[in-house]
N, C-alpha and C. Protein backbone atom coordinates (compact mmCIF):
# COMPACT_ATOMS: atom_id res chain seq x y z
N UNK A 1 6.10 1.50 -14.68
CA UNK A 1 5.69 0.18 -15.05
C UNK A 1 4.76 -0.44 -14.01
N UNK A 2 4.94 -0.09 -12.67
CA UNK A 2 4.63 -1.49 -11.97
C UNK A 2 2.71 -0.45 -11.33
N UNK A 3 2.82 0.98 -12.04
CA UNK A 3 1.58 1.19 -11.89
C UNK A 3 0.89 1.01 -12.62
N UNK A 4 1.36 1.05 -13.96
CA UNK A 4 0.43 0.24 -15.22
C UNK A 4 -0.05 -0.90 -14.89
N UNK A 5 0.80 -1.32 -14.20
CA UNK A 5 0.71 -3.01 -14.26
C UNK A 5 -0.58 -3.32 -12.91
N UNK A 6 -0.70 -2.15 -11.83
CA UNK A 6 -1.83 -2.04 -10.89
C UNK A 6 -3.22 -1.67 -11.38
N UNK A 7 -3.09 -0.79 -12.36
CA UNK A 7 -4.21 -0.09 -13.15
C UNK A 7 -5.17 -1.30 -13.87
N UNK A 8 -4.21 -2.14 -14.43
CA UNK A 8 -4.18 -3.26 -15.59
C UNK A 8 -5.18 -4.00 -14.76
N UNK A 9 -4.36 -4.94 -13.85
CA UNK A 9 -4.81 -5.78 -12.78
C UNK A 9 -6.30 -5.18 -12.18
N UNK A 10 -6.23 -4.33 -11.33
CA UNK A 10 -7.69 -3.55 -11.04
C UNK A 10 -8.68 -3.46 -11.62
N UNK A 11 -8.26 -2.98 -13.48
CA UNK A 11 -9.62 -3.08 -14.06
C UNK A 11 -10.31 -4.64 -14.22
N UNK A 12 -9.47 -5.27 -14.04
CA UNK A 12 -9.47 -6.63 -14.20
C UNK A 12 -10.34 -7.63 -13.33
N UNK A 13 -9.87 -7.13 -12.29
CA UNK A 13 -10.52 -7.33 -10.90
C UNK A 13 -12.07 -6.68 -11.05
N UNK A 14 -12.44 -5.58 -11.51
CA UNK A 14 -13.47 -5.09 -11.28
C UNK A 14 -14.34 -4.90 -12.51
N UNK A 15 -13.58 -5.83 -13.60
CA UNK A 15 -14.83 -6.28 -14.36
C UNK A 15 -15.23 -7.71 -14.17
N UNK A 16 -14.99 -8.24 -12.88
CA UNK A 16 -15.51 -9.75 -12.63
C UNK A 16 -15.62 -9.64 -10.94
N UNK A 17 -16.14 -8.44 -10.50
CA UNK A 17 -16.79 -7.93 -9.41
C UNK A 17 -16.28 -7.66 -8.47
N UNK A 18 -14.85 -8.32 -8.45
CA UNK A 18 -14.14 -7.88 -6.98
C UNK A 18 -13.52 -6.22 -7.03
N UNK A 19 -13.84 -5.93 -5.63
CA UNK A 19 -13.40 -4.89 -5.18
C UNK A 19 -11.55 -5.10 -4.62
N UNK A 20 -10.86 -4.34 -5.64
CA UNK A 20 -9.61 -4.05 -5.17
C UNK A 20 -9.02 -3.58 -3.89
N UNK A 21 -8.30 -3.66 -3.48
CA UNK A 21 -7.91 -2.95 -2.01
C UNK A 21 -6.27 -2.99 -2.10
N UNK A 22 -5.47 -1.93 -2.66
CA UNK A 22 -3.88 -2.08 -2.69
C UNK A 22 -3.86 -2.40 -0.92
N UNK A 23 -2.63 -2.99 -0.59
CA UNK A 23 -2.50 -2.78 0.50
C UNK A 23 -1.05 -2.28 0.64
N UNK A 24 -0.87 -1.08 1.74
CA UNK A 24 0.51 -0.54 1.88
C UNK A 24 0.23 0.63 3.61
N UNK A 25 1.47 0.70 3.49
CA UNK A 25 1.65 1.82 4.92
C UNK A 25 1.64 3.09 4.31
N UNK A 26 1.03 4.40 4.94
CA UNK A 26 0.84 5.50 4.13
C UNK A 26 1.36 6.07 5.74
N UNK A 27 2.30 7.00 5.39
CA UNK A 27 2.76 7.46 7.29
C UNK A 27 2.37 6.56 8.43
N UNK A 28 3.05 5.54 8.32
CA UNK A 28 2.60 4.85 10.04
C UNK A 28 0.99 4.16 10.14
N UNK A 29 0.37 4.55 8.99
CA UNK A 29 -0.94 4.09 9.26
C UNK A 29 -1.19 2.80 8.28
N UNK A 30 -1.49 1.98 8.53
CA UNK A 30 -2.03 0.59 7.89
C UNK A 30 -3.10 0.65 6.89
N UNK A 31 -2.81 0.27 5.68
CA UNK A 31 -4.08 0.94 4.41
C UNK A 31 -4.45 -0.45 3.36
N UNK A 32 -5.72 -0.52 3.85
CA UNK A 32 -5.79 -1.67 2.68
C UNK A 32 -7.24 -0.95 1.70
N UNK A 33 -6.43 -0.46 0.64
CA UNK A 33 -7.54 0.38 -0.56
C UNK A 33 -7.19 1.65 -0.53
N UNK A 34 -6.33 1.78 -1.57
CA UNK A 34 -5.92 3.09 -1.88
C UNK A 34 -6.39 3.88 -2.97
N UNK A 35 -6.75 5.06 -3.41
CA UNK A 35 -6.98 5.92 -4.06
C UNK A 35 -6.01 6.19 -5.05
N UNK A 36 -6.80 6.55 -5.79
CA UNK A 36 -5.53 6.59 -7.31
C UNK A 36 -4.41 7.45 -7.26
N UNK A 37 -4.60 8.65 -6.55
CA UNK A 37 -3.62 9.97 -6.35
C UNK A 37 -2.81 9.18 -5.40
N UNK A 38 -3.24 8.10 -4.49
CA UNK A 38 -2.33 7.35 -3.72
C UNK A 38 -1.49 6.19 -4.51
N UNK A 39 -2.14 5.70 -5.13
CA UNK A 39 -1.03 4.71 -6.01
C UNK A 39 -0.32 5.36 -6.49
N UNK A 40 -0.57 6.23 -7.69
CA UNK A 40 0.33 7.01 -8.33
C UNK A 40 1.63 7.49 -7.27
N UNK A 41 1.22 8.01 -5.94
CA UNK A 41 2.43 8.89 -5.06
C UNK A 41 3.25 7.45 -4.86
N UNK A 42 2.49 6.20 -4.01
CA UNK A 42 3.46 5.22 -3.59
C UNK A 42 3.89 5.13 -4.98
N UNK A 43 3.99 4.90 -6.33
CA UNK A 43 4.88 4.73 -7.42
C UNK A 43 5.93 5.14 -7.08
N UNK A 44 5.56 7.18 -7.29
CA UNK A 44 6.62 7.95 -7.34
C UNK A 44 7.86 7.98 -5.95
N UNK A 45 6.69 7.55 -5.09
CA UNK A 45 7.92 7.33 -3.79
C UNK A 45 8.70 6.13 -3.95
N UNK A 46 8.68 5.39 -4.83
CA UNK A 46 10.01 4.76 -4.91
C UNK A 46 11.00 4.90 -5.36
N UNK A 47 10.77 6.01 -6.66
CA UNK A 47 11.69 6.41 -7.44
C UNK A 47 12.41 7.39 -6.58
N UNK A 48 11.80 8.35 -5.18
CA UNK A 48 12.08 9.46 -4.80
C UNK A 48 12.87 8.57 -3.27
N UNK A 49 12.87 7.36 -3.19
CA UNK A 49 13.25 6.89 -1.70
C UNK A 49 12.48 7.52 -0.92
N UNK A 50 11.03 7.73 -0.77
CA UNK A 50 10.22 7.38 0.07
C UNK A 50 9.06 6.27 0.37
N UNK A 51 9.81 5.44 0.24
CA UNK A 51 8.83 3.91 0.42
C UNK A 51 10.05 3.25 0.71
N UNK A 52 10.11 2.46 1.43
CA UNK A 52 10.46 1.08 1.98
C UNK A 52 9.88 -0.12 2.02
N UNK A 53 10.81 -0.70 1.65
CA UNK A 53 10.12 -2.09 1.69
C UNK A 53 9.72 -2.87 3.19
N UNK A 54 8.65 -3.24 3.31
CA UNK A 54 8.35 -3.68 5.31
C UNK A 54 7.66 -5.27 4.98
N UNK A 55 8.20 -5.89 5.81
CA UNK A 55 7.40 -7.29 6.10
C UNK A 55 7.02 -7.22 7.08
N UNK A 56 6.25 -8.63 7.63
CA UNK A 56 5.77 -8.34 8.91
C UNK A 56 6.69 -8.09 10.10
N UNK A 57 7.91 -8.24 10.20
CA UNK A 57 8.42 -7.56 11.31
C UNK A 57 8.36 -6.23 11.57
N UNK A 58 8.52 -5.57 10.18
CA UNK A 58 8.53 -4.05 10.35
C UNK A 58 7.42 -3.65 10.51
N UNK A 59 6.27 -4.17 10.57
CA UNK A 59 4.70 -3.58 10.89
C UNK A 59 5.35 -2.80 12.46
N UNK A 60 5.13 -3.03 13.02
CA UNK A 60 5.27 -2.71 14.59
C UNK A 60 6.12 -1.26 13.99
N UNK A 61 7.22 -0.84 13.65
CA UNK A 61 8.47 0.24 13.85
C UNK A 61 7.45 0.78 13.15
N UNK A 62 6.94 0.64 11.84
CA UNK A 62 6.32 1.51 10.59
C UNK A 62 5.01 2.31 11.47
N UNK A 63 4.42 1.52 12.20
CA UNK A 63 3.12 1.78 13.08
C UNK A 63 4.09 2.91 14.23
N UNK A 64 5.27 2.87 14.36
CA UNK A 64 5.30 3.73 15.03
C UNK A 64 5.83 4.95 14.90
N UNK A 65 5.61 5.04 13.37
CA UNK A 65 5.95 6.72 12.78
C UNK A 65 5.01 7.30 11.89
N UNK A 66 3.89 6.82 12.79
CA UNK A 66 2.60 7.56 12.14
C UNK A 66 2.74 9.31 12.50
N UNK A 67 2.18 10.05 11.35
CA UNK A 67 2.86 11.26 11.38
C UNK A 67 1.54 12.11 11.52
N UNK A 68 1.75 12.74 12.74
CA UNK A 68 0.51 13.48 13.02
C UNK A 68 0.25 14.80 12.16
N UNK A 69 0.62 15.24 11.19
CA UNK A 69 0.40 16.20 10.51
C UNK A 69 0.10 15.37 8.85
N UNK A 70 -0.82 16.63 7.99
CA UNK A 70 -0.91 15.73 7.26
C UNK A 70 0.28 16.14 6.35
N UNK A 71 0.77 14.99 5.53
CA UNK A 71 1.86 15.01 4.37
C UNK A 71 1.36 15.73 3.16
N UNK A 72 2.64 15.97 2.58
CA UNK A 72 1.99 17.09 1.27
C UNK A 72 2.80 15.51 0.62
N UNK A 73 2.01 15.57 -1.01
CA UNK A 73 2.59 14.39 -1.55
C UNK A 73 4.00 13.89 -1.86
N UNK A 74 4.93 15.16 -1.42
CA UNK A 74 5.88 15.25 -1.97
C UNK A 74 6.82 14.78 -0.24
N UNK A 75 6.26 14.60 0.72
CA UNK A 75 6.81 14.17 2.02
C UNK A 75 6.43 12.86 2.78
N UNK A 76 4.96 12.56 1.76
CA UNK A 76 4.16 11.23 2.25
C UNK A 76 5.39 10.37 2.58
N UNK A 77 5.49 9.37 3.49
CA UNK A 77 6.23 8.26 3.66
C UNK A 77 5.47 6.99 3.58
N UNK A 78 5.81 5.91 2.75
CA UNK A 78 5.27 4.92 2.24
C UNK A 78 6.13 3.19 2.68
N UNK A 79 5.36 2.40 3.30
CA UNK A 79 5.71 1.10 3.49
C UNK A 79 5.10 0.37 2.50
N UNK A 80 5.72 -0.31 1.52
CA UNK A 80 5.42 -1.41 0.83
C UNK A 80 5.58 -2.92 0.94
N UNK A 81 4.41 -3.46 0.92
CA UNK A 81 4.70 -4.57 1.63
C UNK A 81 5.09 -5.90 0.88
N UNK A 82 5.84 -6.56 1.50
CA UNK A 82 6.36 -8.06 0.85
C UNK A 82 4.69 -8.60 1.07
N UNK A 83 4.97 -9.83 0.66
CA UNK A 83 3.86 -11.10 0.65
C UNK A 83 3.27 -10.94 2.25
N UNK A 84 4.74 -11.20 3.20
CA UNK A 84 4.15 -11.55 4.84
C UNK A 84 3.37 -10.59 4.83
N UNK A 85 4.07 -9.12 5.09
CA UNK A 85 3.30 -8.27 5.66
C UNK A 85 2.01 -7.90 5.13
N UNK A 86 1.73 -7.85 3.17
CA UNK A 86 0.31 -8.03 2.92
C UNK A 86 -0.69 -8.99 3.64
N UNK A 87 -0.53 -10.54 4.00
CA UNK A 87 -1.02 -11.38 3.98
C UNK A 87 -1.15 -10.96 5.77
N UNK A 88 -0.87 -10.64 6.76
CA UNK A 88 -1.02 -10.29 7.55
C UNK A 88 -1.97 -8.95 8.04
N UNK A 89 -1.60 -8.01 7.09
CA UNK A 89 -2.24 -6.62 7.28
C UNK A 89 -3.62 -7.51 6.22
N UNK A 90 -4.02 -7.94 5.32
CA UNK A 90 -5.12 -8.32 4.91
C UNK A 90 -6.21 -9.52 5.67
N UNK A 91 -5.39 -9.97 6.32
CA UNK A 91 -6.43 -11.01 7.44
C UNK A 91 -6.80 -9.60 8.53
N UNK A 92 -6.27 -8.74 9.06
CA UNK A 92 -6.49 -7.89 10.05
C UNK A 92 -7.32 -6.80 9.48
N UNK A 93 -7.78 -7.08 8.01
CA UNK A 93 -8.59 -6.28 7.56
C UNK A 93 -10.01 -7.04 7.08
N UNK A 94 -10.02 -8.21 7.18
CA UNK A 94 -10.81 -9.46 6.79
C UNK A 94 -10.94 -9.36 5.29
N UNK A 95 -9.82 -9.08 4.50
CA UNK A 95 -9.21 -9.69 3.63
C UNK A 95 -8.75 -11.27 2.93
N UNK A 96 -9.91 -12.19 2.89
CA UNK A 96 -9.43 -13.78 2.58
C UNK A 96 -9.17 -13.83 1.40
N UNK A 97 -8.73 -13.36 0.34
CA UNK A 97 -7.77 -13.26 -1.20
C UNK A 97 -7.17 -12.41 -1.29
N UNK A 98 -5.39 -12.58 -1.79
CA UNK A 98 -5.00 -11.64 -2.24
C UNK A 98 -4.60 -11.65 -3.12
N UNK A 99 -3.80 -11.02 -3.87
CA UNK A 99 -2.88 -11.36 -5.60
C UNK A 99 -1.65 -10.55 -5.50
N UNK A 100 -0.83 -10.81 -5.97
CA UNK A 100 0.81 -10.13 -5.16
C UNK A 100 1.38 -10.12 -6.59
């Protein structure tokens, strides 16, 4: 559901010019604009308990299990972010709108 519901939104966004940018943690690393094979995985990593939910406190711990090898999709680890932590990781990306 809630990737339909990203797909939906996006085209939406980008038939009235704005450029989308999901924002989420992909291994330890800070991501604002994800790729479709990436939405789709953060989906499935919730169903699989690999995503967590992170606000801005957890930025700092999440940043510190960036994983030096790369993940096969089936090991990716995923931070999803509440409101704070979007609205934080999107000013640090010069991000001034978001939609949650």
């Amino acid at each position: 559901q809630n990737i339909e519901l990203a797909k939906e939104v996006s085209s939406i966004l980008r038939e009235r010019g704005v450029i989308p940018a999901t924002i989420a943690v992909k291994d330890g690393i800070f991501r604002a604009g994800l790729e479709q094979d990436e939405l789709e995985n953060l989906a499935k990593a919730g169903e699989e308990n690999r995503a967590i939910k992170c606000s801005s406190r957890d930025l700092p711990l999440m940043a510190s299990n960036i994983t030096t090898q790369q993940s096969s999709d089936e090991t990716v680890q995923w931070g999803a972010t509440t409101v704070a932590a979007t609205m934080r990781l999107a000013h640090a990306a010069n991000i001034n709108t978001f939609v949650t």
